[in-house]
N, C-alpha and C. Protein backbone atom coordinates (compact mmCIF):
# COMPACT_ATOMS: atom_id res chain seq x y z
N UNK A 1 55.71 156.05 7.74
CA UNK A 1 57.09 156.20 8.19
C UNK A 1 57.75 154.83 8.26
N UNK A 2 59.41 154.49 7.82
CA UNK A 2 59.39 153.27 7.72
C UNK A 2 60.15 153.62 9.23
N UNK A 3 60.66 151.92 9.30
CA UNK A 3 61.09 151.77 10.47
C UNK A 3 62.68 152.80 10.75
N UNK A 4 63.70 152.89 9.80
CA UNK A 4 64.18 153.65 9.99
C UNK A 4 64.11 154.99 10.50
N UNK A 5 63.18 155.43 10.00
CA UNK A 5 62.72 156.85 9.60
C UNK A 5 62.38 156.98 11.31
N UNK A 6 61.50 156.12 11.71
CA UNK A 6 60.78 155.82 13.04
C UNK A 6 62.01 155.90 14.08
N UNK A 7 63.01 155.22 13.87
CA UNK A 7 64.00 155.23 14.70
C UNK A 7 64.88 156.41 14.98
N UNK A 8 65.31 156.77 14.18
CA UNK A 8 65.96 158.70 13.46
C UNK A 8 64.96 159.49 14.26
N UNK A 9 63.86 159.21 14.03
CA UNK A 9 62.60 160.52 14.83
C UNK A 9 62.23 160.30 16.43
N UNK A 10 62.72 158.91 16.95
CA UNK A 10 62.32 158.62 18.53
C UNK A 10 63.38 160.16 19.43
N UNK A 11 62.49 159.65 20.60
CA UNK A 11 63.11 161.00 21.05
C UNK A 11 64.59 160.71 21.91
N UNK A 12 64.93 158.89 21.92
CA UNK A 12 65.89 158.77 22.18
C UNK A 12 67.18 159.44 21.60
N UNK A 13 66.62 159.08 19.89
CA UNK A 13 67.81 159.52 18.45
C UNK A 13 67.79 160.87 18.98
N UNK A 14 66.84 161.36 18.95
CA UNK A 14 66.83 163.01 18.90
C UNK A 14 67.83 163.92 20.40
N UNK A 15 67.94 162.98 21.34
CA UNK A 15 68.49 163.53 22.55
C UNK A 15 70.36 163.24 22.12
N UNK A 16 70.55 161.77 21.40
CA UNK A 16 71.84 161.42 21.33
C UNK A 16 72.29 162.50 20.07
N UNK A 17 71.51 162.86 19.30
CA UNK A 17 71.99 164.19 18.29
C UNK A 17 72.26 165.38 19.01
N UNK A 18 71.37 165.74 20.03
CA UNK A 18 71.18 167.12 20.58
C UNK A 18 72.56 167.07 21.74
N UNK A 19 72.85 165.90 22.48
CA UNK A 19 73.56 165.99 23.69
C UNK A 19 74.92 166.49 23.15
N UNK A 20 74.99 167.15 24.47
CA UNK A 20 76.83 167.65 24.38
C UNK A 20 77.07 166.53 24.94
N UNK A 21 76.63 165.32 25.48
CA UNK A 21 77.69 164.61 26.56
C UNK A 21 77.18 163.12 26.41
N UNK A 22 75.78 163.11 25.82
CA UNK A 22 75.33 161.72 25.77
C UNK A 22 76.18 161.05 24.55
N UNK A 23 75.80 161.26 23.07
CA UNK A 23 76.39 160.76 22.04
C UNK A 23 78.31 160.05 22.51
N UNK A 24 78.81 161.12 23.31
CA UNK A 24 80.68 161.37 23.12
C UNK A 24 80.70 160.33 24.14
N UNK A 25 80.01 160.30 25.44
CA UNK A 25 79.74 159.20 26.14
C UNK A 25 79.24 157.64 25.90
N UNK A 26 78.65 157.64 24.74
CA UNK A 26 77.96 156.54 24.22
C UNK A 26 79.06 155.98 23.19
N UNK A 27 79.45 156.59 22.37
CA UNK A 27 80.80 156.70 21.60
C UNK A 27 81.47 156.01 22.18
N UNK A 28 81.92 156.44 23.41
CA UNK A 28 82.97 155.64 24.38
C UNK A 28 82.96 154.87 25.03
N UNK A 29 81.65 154.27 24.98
CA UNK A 29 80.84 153.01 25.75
C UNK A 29 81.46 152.10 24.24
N UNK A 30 81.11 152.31 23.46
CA UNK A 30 81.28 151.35 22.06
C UNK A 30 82.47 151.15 21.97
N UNK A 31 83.66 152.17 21.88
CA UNK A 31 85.07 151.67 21.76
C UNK A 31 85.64 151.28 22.45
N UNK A 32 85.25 151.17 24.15
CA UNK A 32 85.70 150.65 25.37
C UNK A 32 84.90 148.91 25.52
N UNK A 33 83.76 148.71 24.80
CA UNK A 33 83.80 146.98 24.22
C UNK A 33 84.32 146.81 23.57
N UNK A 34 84.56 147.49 22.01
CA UNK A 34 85.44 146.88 21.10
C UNK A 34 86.80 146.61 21.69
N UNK A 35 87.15 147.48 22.45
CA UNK A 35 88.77 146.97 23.03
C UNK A 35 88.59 145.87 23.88
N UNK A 36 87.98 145.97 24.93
CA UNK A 36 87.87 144.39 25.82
C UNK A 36 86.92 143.03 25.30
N UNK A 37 86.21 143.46 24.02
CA UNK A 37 86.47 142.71 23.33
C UNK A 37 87.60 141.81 22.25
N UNK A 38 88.23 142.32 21.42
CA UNK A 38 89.16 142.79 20.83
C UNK A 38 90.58 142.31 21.50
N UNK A 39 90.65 142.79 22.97
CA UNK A 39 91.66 142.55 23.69
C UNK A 39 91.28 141.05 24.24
N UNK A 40 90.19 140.74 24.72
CA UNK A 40 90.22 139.40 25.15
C UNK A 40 90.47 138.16 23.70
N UNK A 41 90.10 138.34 22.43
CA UNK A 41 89.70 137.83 21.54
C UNK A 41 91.03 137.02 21.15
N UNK A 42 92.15 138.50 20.88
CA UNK A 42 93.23 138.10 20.10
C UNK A 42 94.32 136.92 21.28
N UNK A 43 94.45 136.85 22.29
CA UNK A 43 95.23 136.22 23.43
C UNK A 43 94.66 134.97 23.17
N UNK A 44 92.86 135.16 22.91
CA UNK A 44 92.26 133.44 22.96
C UNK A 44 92.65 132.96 21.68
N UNK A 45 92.37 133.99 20.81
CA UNK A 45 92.98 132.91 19.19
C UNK A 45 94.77 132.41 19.98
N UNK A 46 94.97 133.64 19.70
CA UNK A 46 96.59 133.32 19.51
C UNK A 46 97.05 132.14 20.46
N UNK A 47 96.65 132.18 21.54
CA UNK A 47 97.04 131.05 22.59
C UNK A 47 96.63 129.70 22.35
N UNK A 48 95.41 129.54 21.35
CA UNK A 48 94.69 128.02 20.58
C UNK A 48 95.25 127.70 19.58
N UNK A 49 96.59 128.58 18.72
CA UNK A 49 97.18 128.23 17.52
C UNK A 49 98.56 127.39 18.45
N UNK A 50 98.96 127.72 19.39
CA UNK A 50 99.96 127.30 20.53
C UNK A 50 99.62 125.86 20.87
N UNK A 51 99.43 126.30 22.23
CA UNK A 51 99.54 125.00 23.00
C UNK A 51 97.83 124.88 23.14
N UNK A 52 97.02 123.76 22.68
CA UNK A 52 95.89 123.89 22.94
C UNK A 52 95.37 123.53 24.67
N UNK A 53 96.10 122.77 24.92
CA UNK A 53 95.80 123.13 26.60
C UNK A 53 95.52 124.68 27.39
N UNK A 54 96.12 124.77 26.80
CA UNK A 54 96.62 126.62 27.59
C UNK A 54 95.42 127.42 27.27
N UNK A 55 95.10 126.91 25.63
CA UNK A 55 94.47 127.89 24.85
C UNK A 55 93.05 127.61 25.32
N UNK A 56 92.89 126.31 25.92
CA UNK A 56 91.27 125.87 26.76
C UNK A 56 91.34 127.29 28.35
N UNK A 57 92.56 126.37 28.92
CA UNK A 57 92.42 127.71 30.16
C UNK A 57 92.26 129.07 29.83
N UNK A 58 93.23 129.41 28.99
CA UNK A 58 92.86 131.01 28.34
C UNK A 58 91.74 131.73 27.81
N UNK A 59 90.64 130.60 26.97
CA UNK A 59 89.39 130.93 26.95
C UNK A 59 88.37 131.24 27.92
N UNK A 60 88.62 129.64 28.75
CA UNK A 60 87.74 129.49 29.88
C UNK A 60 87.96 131.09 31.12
N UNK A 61 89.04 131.56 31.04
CA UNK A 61 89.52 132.62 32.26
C UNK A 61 88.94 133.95 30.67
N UNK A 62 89.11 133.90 29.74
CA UNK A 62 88.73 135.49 29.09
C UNK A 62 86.96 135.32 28.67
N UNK A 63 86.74 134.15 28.48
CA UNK A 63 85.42 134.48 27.88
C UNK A 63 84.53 135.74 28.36
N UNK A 64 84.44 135.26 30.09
CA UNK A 64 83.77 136.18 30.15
C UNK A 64 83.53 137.93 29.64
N UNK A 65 84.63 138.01 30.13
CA UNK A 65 85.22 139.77 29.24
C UNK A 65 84.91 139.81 28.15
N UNK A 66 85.10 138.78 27.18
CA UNK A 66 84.70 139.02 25.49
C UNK A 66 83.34 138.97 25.59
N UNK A 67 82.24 137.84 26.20
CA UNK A 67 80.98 138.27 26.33
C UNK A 67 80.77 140.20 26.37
N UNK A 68 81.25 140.03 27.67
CA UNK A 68 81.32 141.76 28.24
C UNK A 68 81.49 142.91 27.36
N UNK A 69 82.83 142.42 26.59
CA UNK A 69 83.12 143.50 25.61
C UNK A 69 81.88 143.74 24.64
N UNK A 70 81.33 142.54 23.71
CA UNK A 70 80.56 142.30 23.11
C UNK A 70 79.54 142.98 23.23
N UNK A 71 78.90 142.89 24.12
CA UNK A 71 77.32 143.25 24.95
C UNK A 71 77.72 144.68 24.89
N UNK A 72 78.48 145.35 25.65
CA UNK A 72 78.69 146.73 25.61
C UNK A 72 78.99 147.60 24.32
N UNK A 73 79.68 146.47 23.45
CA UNK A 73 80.13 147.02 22.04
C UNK A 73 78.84 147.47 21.12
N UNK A 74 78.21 146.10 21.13
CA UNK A 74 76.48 146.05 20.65
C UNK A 74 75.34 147.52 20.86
N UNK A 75 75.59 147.15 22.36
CA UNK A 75 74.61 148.29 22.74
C UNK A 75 74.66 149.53 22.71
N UNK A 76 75.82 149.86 22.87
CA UNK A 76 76.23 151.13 22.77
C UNK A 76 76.13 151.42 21.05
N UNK A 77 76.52 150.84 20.20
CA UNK A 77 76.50 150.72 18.67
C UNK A 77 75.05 150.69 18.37
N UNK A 78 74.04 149.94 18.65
CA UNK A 78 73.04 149.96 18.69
C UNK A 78 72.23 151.33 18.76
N UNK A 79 72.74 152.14 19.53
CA UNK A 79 72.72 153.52 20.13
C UNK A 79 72.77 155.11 19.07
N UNK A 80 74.42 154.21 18.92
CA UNK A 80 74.73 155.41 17.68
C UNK A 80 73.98 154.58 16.31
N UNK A 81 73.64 153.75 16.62
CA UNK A 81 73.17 154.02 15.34
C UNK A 81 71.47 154.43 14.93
N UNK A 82 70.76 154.21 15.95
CA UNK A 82 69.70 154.92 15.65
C UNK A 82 69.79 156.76 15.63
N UNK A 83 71.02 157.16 16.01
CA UNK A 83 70.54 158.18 15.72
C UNK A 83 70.96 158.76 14.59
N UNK A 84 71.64 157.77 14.03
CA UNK A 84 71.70 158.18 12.21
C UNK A 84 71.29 157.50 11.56
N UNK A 85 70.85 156.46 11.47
CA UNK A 85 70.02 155.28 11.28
C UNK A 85 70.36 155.11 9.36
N UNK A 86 69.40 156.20 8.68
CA UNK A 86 69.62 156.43 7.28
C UNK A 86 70.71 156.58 6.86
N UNK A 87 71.45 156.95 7.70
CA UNK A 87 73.33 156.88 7.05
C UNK A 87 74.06 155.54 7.22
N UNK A 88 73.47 155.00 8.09
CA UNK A 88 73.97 153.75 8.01
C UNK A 88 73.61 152.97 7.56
N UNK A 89 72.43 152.75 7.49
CA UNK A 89 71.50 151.26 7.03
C UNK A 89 72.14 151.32 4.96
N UNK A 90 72.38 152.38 4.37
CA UNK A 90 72.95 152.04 3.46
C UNK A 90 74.56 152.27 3.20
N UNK A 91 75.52 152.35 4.20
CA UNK A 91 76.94 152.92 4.17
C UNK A 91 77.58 151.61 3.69
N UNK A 92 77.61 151.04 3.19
CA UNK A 92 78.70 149.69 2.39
C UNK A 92 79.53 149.25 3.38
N UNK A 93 80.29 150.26 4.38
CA UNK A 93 81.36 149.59 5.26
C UNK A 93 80.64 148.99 6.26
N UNK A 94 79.00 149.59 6.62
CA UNK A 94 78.54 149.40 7.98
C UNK A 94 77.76 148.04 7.54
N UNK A 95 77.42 147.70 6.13
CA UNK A 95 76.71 146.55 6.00
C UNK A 95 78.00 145.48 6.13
N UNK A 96 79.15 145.90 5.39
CA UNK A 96 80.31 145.02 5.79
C UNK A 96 80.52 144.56 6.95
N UNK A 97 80.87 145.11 7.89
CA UNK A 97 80.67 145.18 9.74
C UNK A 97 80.13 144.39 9.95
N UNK A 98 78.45 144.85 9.66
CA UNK A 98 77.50 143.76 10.66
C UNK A 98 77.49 142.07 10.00
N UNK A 99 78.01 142.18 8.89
CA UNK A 99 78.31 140.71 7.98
C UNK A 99 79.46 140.11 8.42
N UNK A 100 80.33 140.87 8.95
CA UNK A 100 81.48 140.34 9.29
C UNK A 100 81.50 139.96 10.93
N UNK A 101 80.92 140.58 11.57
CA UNK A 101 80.55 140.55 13.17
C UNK A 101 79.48 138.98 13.09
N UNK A 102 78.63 139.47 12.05
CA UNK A 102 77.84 137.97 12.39
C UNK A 102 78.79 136.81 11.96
N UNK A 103 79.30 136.96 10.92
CA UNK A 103 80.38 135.66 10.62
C UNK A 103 81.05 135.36 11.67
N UNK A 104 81.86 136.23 12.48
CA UNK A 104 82.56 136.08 13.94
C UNK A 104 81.94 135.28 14.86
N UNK A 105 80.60 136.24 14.91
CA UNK A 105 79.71 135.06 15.71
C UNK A 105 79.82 133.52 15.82
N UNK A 106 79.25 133.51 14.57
CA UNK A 106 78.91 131.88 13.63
C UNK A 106 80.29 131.30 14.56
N UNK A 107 81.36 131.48 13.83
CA UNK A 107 82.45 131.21 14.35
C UNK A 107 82.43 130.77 15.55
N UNK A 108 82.34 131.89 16.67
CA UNK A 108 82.44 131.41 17.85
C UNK A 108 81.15 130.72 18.85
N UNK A 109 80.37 130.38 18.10
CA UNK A 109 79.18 129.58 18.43
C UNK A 109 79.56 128.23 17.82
N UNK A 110 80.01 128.24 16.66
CA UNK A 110 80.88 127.22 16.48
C UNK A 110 81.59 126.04 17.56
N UNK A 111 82.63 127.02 17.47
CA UNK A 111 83.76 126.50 18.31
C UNK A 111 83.05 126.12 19.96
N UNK A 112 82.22 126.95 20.52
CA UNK A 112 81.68 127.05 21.62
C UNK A 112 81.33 125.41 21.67
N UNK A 113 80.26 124.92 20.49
CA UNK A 113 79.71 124.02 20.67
C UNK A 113 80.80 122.76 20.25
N UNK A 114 81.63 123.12 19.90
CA UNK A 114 83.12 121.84 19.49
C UNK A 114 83.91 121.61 21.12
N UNK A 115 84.03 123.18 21.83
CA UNK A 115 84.81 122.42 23.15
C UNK A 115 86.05 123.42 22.91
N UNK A 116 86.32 123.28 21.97
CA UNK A 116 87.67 123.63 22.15
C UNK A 116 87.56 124.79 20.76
N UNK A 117 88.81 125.86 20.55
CA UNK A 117 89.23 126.64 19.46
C UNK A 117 90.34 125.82 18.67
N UNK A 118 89.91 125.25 17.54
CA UNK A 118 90.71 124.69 16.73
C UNK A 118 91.73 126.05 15.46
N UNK A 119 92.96 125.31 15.26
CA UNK A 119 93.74 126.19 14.80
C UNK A 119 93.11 126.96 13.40
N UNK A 120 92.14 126.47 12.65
CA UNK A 120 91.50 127.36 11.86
C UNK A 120 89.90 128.23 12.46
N UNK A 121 89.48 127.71 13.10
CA UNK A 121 88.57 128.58 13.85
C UNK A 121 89.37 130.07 14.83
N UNK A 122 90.77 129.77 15.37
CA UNK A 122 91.35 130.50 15.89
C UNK A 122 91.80 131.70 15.10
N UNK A 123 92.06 130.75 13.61
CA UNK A 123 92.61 131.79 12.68
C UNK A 123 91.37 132.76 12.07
N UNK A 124 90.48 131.93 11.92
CA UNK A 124 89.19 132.82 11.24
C UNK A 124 88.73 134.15 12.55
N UNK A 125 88.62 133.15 13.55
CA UNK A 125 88.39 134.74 14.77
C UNK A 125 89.31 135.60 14.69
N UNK A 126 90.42 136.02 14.01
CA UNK A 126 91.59 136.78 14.62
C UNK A 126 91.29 137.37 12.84
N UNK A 127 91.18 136.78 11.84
CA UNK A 127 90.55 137.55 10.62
C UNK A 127 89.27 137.96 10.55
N UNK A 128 88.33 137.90 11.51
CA UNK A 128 86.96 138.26 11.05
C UNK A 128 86.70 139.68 12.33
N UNK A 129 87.32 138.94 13.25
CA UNK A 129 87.06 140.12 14.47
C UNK A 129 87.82 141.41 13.84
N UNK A 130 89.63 141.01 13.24
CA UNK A 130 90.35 142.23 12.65
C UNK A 130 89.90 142.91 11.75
N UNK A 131 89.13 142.40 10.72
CA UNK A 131 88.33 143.00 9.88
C UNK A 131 86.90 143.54 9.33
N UNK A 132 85.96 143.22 10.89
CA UNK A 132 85.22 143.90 11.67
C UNK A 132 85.73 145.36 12.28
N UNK A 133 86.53 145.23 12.52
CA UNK A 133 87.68 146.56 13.09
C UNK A 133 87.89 147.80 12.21
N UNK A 134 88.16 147.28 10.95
CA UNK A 134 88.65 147.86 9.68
C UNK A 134 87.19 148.72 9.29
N UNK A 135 86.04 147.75 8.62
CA UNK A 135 85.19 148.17 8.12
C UNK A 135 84.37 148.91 9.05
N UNK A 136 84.32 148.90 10.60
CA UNK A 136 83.61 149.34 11.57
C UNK A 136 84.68 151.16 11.15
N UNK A 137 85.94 150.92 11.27
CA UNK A 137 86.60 152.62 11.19
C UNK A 137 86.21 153.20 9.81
N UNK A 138 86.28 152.22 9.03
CA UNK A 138 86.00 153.06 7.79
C UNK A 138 84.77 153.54 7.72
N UNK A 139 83.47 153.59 8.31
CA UNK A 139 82.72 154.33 8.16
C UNK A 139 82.48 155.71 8.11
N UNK A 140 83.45 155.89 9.22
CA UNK A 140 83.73 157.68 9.49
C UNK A 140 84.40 157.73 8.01
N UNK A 141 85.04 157.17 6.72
CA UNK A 141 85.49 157.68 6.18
C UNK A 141 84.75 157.55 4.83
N UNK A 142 83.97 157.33 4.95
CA UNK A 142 82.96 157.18 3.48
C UNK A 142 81.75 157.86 3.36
């Protein structure tokens, strides 16, 4: 059995398929990080293309939440996706996603270790997080 296969068959996958309330709940754990992720993200770019003073306080006061969003976005995603595991591990939009989420990363590990969000690091977070967004919806459609 490969590891997929392994994951699809745990009896976690098997409860988030079967539940009336776990999956729709877990669902909503994922889109309730992507937004306070998402929502903290775009204020920190946008406010570092501005005034970079501001855009230091504005980080320093949202980070935390974007951590937050993050972690909850992850895990909960993490979630749904073992219980389809084989639909995803080859869906084109979902390999897009996780390529584009790690680029985001990079990004903001980046910047983390510079001090500050410089006006093209600001710009790349506000294109990589938005289009993490994109390829994350288009899955339901492929």
């Amino acid at each position: 059995m490969t590891l997929i296969e392994t994951l699809e068959a745990s009896t976690l996958a098997e409860h988030l398929r079967r539940s009336r309330w776990t999956y729709p709940l877990v669902s909503s754990g994922h889109i309730a990080g992507i937004a306070l992720l998402f929502g903290t993200v775009v204020p920190m770019a946008v406010t570092s293309l501005g005034d970079r003073r501001a855009g230091r306080a504005t980080i320093r006061a949202l980070r935390p939440y974007a951590v937050s969003g993050l972690v909850l976005a992850a895990g909960c995603g993490a979630l749904l996706f073992i219980a389809q595991a084989g639909d995803y591990v080859g869906n084109r939009w979902f390999q897009a996603k996780l390529a584009l989420i790690a680029l985001a990363l990079a990004n903001a590990a980046w910047h983390l270790r510079a001090g500050e969000l410089s006006a093209p690091a600001a710009l790349a977070s506000l294109l990589l997080w938005s289009a993490a967004l994109v390829a994350g919806r288009m899955i339901g459609f492929s």
